[in-house]
PDB file of N, CA and C in Angstrom:
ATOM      1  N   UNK A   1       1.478 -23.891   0.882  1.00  0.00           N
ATOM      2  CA  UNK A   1       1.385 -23.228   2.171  1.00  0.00           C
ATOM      3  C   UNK A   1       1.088 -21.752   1.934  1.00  0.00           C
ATOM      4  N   UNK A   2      -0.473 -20.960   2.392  1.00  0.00           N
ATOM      5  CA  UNK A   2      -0.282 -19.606   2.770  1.00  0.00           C
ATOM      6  C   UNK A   2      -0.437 -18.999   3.742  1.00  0.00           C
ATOM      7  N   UNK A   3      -0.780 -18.428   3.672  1.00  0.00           N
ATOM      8  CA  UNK A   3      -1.195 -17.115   5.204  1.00  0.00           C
ATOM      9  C   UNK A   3      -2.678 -16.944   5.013  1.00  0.00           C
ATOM     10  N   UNK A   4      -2.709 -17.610   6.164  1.00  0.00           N
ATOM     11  CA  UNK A   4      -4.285 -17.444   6.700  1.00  0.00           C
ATOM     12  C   UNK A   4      -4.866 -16.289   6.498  1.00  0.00           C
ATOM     13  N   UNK A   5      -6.106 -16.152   5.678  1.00  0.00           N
ATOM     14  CA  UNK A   5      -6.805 -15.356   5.513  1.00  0.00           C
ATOM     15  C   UNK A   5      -7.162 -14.110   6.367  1.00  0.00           C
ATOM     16  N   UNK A   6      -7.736 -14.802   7.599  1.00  0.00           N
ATOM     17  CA  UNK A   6      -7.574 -13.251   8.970  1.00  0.00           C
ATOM     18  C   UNK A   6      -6.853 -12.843   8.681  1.00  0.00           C
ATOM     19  N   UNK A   7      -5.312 -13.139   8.825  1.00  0.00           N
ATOM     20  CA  UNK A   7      -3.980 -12.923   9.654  1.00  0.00           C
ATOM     21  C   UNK A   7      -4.089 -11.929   8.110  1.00  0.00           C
ATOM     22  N   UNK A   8      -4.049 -11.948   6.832  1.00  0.00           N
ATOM     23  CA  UNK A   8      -4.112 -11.312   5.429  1.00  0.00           C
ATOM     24  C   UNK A   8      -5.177  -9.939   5.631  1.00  0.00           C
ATOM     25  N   UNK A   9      -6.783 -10.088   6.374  1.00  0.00           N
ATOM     26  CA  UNK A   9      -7.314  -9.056   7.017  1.00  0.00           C
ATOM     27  C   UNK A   9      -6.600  -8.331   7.444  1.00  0.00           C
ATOM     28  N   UNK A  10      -5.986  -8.884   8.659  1.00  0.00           N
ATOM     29  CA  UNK A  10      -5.651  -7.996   9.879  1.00  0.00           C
ATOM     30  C   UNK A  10      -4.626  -7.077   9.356  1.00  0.00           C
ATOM     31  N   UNK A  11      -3.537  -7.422   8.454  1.00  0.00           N
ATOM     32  CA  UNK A  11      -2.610  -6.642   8.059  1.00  0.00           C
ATOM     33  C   UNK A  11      -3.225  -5.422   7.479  1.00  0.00           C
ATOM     34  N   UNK A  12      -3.812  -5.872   6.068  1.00  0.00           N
ATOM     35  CA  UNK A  12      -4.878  -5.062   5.394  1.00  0.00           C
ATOM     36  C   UNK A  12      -5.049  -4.005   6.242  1.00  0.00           C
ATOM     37  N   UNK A  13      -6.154  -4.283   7.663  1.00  0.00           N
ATOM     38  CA  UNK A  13      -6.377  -3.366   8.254  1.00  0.00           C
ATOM     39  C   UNK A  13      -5.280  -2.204   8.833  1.00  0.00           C
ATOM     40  N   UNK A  14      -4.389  -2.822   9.675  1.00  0.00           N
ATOM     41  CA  UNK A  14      -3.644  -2.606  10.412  1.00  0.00           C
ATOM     42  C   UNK A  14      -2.435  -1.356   9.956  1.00  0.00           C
ATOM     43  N   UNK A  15      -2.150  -1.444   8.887  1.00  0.00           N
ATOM     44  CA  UNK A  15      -1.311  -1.111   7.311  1.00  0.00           C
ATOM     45  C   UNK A  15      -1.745   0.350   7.464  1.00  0.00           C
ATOM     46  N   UNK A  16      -1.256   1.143   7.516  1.00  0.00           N
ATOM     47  CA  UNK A  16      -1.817   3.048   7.350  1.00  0.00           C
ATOM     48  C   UNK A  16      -0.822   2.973   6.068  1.00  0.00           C
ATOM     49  N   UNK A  17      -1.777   2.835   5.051  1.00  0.00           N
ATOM     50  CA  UNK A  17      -1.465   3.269   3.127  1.00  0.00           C
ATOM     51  C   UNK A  17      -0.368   4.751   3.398  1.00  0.00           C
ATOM     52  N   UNK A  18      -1.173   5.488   4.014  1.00  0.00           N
ATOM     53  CA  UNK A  18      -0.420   7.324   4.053  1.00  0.00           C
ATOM     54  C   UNK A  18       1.017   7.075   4.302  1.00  0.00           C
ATOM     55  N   UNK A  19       0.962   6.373   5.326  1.00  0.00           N
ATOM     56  CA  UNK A  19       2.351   6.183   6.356  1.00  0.00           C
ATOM     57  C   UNK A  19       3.732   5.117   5.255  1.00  0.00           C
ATOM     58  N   UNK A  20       2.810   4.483   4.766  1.00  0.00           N
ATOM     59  CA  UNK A  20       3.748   3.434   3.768  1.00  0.00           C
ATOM     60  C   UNK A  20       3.897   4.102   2.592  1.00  0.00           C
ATOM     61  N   UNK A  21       3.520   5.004   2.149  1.00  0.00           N
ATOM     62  CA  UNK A  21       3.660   5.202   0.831  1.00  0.00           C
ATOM     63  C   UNK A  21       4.516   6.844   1.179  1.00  0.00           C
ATOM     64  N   UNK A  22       4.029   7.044   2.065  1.00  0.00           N
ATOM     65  CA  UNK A  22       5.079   8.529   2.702  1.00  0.00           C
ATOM     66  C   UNK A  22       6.795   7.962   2.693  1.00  0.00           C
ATOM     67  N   UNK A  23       6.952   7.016   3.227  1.00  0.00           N
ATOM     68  CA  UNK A  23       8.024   6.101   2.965  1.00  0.00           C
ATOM     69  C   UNK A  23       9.209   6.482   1.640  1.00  0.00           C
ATOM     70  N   UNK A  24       7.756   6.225   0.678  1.00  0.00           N
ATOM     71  CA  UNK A  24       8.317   6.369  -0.821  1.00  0.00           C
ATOM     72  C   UNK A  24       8.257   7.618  -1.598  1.00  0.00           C
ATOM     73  N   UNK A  25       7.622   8.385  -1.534  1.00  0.00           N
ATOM     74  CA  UNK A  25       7.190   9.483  -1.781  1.00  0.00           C
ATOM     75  C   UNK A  25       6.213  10.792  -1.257  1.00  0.00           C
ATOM     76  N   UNK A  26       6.570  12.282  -1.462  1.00  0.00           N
ATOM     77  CA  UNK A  26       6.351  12.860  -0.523  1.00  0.00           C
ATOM     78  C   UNK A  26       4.681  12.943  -0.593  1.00  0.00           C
ATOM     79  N   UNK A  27       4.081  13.203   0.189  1.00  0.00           N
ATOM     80  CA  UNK A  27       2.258  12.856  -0.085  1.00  0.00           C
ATOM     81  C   UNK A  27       1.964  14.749   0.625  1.00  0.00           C
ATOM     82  N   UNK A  28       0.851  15.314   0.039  1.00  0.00           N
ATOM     83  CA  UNK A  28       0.039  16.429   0.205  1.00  0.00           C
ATOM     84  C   UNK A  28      -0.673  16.285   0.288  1.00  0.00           C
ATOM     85  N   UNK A  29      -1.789  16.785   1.869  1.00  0.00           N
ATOM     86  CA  UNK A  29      -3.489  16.135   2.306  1.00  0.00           C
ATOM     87  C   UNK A  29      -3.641  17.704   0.981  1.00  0.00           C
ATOM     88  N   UNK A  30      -5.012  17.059   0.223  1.00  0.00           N
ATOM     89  CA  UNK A  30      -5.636  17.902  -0.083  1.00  0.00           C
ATOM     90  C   UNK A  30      -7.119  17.192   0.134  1.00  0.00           C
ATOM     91  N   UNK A  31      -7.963  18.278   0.518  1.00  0.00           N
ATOM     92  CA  UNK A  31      -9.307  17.794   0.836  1.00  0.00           C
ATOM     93  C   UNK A  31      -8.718  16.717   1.927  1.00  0.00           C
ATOM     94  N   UNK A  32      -9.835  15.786   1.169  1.00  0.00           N
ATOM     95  CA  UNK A  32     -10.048  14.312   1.892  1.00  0.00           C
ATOM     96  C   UNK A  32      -8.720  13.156   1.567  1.00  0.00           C
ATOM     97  N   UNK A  33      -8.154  13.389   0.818  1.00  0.00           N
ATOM     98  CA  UNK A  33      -7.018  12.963   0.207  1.00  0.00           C
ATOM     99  C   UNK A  33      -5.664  12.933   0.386  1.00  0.00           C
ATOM    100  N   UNK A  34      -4.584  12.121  -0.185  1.00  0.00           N
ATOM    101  CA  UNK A  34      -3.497  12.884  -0.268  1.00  0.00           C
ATOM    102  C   UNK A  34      -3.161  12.557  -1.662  1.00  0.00           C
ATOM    103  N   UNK A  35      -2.253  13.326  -2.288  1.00  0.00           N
ATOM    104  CA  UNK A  35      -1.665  13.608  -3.441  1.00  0.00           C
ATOM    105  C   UNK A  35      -0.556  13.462  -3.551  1.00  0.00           C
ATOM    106  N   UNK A  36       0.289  12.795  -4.691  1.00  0.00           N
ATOM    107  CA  UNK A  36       1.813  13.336  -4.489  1.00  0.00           C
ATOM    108  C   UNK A  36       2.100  12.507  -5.992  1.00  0.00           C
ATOM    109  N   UNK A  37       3.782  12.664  -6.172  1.00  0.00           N
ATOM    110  CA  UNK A  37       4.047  12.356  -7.499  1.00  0.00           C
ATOM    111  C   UNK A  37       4.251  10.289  -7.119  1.00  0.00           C
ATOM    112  N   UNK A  38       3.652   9.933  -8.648  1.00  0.00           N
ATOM    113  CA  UNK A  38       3.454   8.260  -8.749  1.00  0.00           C
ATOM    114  C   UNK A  38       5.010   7.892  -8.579  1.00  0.00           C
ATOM    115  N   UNK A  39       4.891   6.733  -7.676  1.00  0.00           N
ATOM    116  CA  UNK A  39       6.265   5.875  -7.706  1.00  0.00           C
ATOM    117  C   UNK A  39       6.509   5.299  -9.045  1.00  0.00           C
ATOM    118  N   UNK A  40       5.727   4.981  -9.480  1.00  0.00           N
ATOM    119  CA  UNK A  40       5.508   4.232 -10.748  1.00  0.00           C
ATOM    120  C   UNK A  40       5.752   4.651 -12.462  1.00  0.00           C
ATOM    121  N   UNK A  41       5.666   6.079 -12.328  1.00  0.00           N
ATOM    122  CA  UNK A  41       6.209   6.161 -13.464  1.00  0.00           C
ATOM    123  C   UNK A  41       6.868   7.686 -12.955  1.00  0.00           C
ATOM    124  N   UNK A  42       7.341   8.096 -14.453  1.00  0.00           N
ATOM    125  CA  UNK A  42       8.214   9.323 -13.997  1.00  0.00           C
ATOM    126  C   UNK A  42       6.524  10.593 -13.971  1.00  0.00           C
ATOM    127  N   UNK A  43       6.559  11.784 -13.570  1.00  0.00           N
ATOM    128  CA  UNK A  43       5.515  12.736 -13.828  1.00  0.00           C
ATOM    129  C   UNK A  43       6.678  13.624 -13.025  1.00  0.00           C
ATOM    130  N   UNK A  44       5.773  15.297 -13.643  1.00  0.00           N
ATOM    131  CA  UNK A  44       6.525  16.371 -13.064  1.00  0.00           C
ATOM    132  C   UNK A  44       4.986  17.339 -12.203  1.00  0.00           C
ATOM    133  N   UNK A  45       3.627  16.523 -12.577  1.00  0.00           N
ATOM    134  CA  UNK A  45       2.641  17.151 -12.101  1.00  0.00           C
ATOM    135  C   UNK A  45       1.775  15.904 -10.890  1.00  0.00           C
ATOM    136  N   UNK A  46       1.692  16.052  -9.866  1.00  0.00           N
ATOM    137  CA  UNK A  46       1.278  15.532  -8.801  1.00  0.00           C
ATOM    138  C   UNK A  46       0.047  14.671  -9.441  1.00  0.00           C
ATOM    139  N   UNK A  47      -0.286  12.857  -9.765  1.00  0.00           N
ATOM    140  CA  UNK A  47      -1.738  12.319 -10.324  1.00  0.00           C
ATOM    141  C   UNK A  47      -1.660  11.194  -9.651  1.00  0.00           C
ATOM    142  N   UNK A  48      -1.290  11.296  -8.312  1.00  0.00           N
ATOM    143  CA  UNK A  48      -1.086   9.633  -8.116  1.00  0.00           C
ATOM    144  C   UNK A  48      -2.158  10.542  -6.072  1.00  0.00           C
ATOM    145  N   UNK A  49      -3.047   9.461  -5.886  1.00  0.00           N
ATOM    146  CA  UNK A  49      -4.007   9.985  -4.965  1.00  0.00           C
ATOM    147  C   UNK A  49      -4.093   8.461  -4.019  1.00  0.00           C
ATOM    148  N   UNK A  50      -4.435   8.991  -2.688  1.00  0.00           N
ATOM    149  CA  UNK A  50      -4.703   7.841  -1.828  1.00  0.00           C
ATOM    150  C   UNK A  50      -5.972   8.648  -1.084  1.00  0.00           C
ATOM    151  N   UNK A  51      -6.858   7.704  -0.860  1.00  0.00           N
ATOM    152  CA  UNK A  51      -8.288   7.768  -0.287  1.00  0.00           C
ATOM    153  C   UNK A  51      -7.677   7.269   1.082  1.00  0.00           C
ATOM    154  N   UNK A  52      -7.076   8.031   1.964  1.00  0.00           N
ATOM    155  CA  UNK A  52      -7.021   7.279   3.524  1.00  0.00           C
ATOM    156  C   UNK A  52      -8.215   6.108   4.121  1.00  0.00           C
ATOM    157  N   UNK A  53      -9.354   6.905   3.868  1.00  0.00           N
ATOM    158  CA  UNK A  53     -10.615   6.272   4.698  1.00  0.00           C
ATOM    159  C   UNK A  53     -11.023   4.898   4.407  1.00  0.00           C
ATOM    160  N   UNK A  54     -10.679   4.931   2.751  1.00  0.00           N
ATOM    161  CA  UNK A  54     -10.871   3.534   2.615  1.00  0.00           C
ATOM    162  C   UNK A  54      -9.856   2.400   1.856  1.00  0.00           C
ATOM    163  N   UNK A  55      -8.567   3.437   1.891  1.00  0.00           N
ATOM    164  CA  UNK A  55      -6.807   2.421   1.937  1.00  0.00           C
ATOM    165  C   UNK A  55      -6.682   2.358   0.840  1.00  0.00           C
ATOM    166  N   UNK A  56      -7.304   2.592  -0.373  1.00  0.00           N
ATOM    167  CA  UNK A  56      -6.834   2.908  -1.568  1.00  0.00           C
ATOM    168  C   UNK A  56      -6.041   3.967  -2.439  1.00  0.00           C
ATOM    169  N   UNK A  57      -5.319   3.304  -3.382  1.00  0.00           N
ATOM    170  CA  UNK A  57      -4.317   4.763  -4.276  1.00  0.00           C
ATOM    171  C   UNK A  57      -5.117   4.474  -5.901  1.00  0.00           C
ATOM    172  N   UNK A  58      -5.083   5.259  -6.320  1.00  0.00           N
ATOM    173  CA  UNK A  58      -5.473   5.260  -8.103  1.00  0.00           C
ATOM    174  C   UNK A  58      -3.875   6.790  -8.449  1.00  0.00           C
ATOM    175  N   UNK A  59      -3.281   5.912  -9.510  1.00  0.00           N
ATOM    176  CA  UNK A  59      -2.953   7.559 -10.491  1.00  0.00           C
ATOM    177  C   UNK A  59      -3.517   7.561 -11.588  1.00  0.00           C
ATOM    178  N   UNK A  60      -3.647   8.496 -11.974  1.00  0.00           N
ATOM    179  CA  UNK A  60      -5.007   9.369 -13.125  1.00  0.00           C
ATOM    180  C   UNK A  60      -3.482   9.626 -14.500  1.00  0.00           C
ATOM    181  N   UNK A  61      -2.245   9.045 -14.194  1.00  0.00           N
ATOM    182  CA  UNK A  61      -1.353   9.345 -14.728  1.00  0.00           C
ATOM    183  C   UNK A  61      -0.946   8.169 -16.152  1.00  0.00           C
ATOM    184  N   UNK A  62      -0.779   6.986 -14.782  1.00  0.00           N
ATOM    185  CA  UNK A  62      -0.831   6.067 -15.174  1.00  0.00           C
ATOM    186  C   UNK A  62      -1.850   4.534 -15.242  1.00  0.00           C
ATOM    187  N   UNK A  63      -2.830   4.835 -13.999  1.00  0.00           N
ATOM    188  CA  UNK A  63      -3.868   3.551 -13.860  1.00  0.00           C
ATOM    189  C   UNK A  63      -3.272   2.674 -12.683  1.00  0.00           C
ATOM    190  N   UNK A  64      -2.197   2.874 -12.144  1.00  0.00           N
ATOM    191  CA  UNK A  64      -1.825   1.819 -11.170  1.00  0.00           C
ATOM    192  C   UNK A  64      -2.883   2.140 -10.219  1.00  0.00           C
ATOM    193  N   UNK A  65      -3.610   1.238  -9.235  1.00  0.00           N
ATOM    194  CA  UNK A  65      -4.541   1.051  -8.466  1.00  0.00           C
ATOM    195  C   UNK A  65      -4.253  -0.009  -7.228  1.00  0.00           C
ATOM    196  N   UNK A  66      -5.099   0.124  -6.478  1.00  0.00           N
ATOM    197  CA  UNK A  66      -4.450  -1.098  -5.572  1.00  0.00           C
ATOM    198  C   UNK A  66      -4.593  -0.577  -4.030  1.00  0.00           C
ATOM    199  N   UNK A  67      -4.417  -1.624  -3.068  1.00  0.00           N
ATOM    200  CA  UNK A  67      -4.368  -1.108  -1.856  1.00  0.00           C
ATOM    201  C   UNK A  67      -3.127  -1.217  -1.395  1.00  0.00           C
ATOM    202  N   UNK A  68      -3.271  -1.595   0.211  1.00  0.00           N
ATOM    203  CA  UNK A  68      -1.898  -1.545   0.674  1.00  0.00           C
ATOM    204  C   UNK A  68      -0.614  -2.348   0.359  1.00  0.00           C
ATOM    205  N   UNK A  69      -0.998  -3.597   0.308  1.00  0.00           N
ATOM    206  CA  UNK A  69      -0.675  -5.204   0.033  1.00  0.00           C
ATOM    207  C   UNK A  69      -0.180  -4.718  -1.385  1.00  0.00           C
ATOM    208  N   UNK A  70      -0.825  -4.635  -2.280  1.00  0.00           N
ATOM    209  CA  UNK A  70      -0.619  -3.747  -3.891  1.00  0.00           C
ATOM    210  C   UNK A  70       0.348  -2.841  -3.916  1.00  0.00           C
ATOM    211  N   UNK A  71       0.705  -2.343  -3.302  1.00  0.00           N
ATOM    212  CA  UNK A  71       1.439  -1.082  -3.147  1.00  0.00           C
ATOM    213  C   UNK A  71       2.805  -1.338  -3.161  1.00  0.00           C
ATOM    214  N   UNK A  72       2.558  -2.210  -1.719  1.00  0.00           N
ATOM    215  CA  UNK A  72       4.126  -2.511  -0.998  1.00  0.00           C
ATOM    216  C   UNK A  72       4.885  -3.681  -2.543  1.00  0.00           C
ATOM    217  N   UNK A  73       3.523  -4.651  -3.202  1.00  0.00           N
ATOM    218  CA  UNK A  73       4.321  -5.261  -3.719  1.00  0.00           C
ATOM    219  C   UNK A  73       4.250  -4.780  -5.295  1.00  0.00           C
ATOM    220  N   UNK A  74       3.995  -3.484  -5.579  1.00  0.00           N
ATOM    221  CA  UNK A  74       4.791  -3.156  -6.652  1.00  0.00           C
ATOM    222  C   UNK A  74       5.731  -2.101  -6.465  1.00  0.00           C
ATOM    223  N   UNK A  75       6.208  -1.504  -5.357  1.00  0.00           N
ATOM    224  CA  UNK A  75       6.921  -0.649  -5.232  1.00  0.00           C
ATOM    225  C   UNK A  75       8.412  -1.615  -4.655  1.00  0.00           C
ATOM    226  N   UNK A  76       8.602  -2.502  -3.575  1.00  0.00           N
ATOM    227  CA  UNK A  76       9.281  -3.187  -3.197  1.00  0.00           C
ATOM    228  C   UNK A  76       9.670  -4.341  -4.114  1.00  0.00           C
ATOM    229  N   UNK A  77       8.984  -4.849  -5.058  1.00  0.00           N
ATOM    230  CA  UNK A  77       8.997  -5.525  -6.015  1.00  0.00           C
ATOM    231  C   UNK A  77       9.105  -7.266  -5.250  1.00  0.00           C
ATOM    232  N   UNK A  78       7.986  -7.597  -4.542  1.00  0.00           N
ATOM    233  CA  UNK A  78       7.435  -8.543  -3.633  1.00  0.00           C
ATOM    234  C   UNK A  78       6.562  -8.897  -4.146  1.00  0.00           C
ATOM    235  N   UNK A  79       6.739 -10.495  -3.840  1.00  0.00           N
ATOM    236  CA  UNK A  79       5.375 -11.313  -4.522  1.00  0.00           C
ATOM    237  C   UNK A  79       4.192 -10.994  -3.275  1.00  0.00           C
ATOM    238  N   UNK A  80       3.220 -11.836  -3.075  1.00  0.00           N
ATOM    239  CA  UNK A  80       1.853 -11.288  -2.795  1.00  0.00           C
ATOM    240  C   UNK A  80       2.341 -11.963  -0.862  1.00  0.00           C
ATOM    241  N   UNK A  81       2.864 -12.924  -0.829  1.00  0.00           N
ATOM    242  CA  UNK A  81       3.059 -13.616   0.529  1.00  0.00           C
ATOM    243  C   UNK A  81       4.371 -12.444   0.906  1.00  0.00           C
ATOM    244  N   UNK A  82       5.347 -12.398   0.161  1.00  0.00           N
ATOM    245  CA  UNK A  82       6.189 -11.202   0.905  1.00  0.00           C
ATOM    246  C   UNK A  82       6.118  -9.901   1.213  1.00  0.00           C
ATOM    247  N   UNK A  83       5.172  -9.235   0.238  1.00  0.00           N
ATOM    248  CA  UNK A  83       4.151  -7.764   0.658  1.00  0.00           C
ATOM    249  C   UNK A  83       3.739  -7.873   2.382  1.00  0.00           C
ATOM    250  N   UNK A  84       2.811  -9.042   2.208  1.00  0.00           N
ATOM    251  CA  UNK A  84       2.332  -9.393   3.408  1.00  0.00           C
ATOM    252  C   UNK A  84       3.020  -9.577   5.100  1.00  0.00           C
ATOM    253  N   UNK A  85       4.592 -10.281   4.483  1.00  0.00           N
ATOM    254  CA  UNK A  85       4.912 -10.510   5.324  1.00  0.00           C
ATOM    255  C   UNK A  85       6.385  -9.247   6.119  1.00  0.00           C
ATOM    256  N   UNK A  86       6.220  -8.247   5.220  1.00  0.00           N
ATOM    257  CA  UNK A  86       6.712  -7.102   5.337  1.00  0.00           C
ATOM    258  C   UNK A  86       5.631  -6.216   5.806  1.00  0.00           C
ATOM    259  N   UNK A  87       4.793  -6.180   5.432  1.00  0.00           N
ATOM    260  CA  UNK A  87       3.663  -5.118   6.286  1.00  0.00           C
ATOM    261  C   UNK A  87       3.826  -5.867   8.217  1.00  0.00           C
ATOM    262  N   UNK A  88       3.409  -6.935   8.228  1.00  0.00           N
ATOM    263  CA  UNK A  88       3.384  -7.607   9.169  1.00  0.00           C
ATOM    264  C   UNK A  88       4.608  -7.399  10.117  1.00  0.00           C
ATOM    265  N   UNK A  89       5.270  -7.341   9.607  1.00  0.00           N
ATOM    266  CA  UNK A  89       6.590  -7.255  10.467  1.00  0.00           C
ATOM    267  C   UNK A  89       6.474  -5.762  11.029  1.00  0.00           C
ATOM    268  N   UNK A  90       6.188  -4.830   9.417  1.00  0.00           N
ATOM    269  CA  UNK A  90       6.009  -3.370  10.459  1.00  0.00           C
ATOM    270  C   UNK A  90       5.033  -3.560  11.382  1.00  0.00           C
ATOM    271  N   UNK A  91       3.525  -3.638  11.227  1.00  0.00           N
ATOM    272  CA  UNK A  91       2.796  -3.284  12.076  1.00  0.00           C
ATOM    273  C   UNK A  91       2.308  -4.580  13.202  1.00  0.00           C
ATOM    274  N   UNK A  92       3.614  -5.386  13.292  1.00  0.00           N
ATOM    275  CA  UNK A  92       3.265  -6.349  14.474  1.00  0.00           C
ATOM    276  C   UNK A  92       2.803  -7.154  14.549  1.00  0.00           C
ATOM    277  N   UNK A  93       2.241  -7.693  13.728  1.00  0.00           N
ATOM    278  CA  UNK A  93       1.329  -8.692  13.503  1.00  0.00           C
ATOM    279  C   UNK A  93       2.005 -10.015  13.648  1.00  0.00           C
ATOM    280  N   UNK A  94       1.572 -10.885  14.341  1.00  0.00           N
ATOM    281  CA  UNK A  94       2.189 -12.661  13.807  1.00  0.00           C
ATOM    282  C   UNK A  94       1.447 -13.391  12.598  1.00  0.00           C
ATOM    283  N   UNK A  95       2.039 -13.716  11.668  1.00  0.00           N
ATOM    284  CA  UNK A  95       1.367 -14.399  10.774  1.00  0.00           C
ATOM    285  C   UNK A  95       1.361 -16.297  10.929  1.00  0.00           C
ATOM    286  N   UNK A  96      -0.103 -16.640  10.963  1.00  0.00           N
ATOM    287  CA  UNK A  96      -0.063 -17.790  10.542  1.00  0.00           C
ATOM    288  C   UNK A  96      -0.369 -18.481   9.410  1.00  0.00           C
ATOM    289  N   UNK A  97       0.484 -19.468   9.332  1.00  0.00           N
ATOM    290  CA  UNK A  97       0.167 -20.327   7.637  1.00  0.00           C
ATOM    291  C   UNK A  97      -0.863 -21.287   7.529  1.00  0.00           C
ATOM    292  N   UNK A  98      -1.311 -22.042   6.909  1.00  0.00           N
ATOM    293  CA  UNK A  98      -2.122 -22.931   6.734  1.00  0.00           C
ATOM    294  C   UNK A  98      -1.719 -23.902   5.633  1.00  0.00           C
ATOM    295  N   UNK A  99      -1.721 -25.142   5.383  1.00  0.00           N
ATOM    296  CA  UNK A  99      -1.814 -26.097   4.252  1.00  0.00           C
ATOM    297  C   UNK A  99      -1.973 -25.913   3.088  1.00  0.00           C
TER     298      UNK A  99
END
């Protein structure tokens, strides 16, 4: 049994990366960007970046990459259906399953 593919879109979409990851750590717009220190490993110099426009993070620190779905489930420590079904819950969504 998973979660229907749309319903996996729609979250995707729906999901503001800035807003979820502000959550976890403090974020700085620079430019087009925001910046702030990686959840992921320890740093004392800001290398962990999110591209708002197109929902992605890279750190230049460590290599973690990923979008929203990625995020939630290495920071929350969630498999790929519970990422999902935690975004969903924030941003409203009903999820349906399939066979």
């Amino acid at each position: 049994m998973g979660i229907v593919d749309e319903d996996v879109a729609r979250v995707r979409a729906a999901a503001d990366l800035v807003a979820i990851a502000s959550e976890h750590i403090a974020l700085k717009r620079v430019g087009r960007r925001f910046v702030g220190l990686c959840p992921f490993h320890a740093e004392k110099t800001p290398s962990f970046s999110i591209n708002a426009e197109l929902g992605l993070y890279y750190c230049f620190g460590c290599g973690a990459k990923g979008d929203v779905i990625t995020f939630v489930r290495d920071v929350e420590h969630l498999d790929f259906v519970g990422a999902v079904e935690h975004l969903a819950a924030k941003t409203g969504i009903a999820l349906r399953y399939d066979d």
